[in-house]
Each structure stands twice: as C-alpha cells, then as structure tokens.
Protein backbone atom coordinates (compact mmCIF):
# COMPACT_ATOMS: atom_id res chain seq x y z
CA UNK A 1 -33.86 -28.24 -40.10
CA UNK A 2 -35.42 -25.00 -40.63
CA UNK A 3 -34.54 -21.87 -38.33
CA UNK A 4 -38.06 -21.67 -36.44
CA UNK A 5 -37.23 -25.33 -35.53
CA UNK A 6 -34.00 -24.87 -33.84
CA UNK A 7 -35.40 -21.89 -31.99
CA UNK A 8 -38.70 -23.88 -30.90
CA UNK A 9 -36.29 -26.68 -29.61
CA UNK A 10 -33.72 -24.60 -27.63
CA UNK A 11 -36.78 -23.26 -25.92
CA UNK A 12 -38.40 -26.40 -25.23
CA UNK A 13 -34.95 -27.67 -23.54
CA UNK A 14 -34.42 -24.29 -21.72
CA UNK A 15 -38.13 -24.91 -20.34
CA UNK A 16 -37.33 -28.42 -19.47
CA UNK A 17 -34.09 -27.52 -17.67
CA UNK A 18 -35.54 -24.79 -15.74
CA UNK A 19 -38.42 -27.12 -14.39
CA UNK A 20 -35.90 -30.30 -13.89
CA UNK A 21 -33.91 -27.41 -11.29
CA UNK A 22 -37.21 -26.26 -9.91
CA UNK A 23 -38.17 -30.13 -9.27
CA UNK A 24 -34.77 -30.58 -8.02
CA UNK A 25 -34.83 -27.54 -5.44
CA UNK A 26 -38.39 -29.12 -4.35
CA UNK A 27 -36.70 -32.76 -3.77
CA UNK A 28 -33.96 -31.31 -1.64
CA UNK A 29 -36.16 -29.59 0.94
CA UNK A 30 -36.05 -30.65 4.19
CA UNK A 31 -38.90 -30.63 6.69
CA UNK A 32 -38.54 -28.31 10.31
CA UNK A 33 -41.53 -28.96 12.65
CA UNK A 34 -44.23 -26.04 11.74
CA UNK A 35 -43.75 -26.30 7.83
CA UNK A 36 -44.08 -29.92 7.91
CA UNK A 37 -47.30 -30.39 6.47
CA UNK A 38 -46.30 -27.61 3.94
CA UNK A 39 -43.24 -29.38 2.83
CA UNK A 40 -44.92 -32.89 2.92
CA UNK A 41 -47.73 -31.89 0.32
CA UNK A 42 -44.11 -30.11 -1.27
CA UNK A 43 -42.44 -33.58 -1.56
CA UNK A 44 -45.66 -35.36 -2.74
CA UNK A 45 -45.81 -32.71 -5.79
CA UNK A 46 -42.01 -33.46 -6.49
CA UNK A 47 -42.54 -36.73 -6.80
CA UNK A 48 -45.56 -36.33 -8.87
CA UNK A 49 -43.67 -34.11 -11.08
CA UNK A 50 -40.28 -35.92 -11.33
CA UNK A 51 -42.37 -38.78 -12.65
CA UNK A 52 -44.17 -37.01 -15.02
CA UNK A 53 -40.69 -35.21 -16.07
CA UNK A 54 -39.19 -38.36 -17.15
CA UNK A 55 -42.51 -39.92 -18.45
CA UNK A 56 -41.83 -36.96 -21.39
CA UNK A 57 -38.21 -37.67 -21.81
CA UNK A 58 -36.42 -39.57 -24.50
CA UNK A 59 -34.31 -42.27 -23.26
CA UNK A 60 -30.74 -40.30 -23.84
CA UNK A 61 -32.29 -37.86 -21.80
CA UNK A 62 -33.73 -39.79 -19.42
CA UNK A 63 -29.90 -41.25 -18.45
CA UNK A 64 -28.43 -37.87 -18.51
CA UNK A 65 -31.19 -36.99 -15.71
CA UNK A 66 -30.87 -39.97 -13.45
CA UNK A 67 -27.27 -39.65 -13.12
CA UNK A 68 -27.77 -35.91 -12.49
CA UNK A 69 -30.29 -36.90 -9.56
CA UNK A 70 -28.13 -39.56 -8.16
CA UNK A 71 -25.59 -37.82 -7.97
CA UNK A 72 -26.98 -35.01 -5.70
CA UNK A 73 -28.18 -37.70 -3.38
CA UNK A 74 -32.20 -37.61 -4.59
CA UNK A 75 -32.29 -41.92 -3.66
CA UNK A 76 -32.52 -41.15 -0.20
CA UNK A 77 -35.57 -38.74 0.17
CA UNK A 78 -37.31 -41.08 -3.32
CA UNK A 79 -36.67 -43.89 0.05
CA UNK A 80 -38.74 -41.38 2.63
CA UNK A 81 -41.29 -41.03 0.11
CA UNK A 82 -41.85 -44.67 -0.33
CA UNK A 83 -42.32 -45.23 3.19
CA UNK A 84 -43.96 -42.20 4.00
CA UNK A 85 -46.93 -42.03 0.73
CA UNK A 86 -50.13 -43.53 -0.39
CA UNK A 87 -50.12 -45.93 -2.88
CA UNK A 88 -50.15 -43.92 -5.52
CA UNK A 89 -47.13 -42.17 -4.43
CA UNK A 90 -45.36 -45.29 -4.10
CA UNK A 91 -46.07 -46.40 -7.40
CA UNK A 92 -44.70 -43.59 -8.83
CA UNK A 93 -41.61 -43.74 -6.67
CA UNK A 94 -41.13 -47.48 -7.35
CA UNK A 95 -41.61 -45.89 -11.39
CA UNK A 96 -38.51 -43.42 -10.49
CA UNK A 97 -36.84 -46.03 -8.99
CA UNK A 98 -36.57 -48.35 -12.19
CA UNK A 99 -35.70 -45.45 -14.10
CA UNK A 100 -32.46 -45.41 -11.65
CA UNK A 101 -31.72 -48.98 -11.70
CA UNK A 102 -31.96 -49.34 -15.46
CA UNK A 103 -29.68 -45.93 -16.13
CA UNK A 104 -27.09 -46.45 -13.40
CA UNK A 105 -24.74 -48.78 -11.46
CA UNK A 106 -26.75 -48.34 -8.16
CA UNK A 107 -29.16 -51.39 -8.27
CA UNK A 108 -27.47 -52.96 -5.11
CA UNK A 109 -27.77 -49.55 -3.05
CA UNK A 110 -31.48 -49.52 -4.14
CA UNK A 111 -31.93 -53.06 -3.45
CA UNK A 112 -30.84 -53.11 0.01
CA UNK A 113 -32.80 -49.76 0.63
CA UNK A 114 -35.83 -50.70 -0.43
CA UNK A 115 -38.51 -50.84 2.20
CA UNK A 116 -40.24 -54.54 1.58
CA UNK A 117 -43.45 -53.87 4.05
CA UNK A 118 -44.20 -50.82 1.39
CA UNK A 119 -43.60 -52.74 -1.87
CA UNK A 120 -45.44 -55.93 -0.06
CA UNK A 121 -48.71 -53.20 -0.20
CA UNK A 122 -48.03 -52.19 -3.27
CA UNK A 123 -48.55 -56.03 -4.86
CA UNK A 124 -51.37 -56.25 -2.45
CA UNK A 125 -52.81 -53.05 -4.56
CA UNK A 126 -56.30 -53.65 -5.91
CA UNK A 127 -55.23 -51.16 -8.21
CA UNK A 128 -53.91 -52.33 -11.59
CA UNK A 129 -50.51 -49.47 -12.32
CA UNK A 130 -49.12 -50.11 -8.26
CA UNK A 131 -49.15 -53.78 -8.91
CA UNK A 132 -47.61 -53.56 -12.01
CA UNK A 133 -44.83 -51.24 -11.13
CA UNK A 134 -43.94 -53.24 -8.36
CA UNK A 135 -44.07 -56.75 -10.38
CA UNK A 136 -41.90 -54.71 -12.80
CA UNK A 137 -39.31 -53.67 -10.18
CA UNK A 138 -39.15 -57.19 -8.55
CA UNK A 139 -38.73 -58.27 -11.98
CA UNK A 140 -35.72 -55.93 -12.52
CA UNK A 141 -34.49 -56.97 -8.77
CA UNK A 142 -34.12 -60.30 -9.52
CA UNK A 143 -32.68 -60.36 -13.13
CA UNK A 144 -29.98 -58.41 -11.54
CA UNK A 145 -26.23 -59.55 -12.03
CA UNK A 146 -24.96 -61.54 -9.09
C-alpha cells in the first residue's frame, strides 16, 4: 500500500473516532427542565447521526462500535427515543437496535425493553423503510434462540 494511502486512512479513522465520541457525548446527555427542548432536538440529531455512523461502517467495525455503545449503557436512552420520536426516528432506532442484537449477546434485554405500542405504529407506517425495519426486527425477535 503506498505511503499517501496509509496516511489518508489513519485520518479517515481519526475523523471517524472523533465523531463516534462526539455522537457518544450527545447520546449521554440528559435533559433538566429549561434545556429540554434544546436537548430533545440534541437526542433526535444523535440518533440521526449514530445511524448514519454505522450505515458507513464495515461490519468488523460495526461490532467493535456496538459493544463500545452497550457497554456505556446507550440501550436505555435508544429505548426513550423510541417512545419519545416520530416515525422516522423510530425507524432509525429500531435500525440501531438490530445492529445491537445481531453484534451482541443482549437480544433478551432488548426484547423485553422494547416498547410494542411504538413498533405496533411503526408496521402500521404507510411509509415503506419504518415498515420494513420493524418486519426486519420482528423477524430477528423471533428467530431468536430459545
């Protein structure tokens, strides 16, 4: 591999690990009562940007990511926003959480967590992507080990 190369790719993974901390520092914000709104439209661009994160991520990279996430305790607020966002947010958090139960061992915590109302209106979606991501997580739901 030529030297310009190796330089252009240590860069491009410096870049990406300084955005994954910046999306993590966003996803760990908490809301008080007068920056509410501010930190709601926060959490909406987190999620927006976690999924389009690991939308550009190879899959070795993609597990390495997830298990990072998980284990700083990101399943909990991905369970606010899928209660708490439109359907395109939900989508895109049902999206993330795939990406968790396919990477790690926490399909039973996700499972139980999951807020059925929300994922009821996502396969009620007119919408084509919702419906789909939901089918696709059901699907991944129920071929789960018992």
């Amino acid at each position: 591999m030529p030297f310009t190369n190796l330089i252009l790719k240590r860069l491009i993974d410096n870049w990406r690990s300084e955005r994954f901390d910046y999306l993590l520092d966003l996803a760990s914000q908490r809301g008080e009562n007068s920056e509410e709104l501010r930190l709601k439209k926060g959490d909406e661009a987190a999620v927006f940007k976690l999924e389009s994160l690991f939308s550009s991520l190879k899959e070795e990279e993609k597990s390495t990511y997830v298990k990072h996430l998980i284990s700083l305790g990101v399943l909990p607020f991905l369970f606010r926003r899928f209660e708490q966002g439109n359907v395109e947010e939900k989508s895109l958090v049902v999206s993330l959480l795939l990406n968790c139960i396919q990477v790690s061992g926490c399909l039973y915590t996700i499972a139980r967590s999951v807020n059925r109302k929300c994922l009821l209106e996502l396969l009620s979606s007119k919408e084509a992507t919702p419906t789909t991501n939901a089918i696709l997580f059901l699907t991944e739901l129920l071929s789960m080990k018992r």
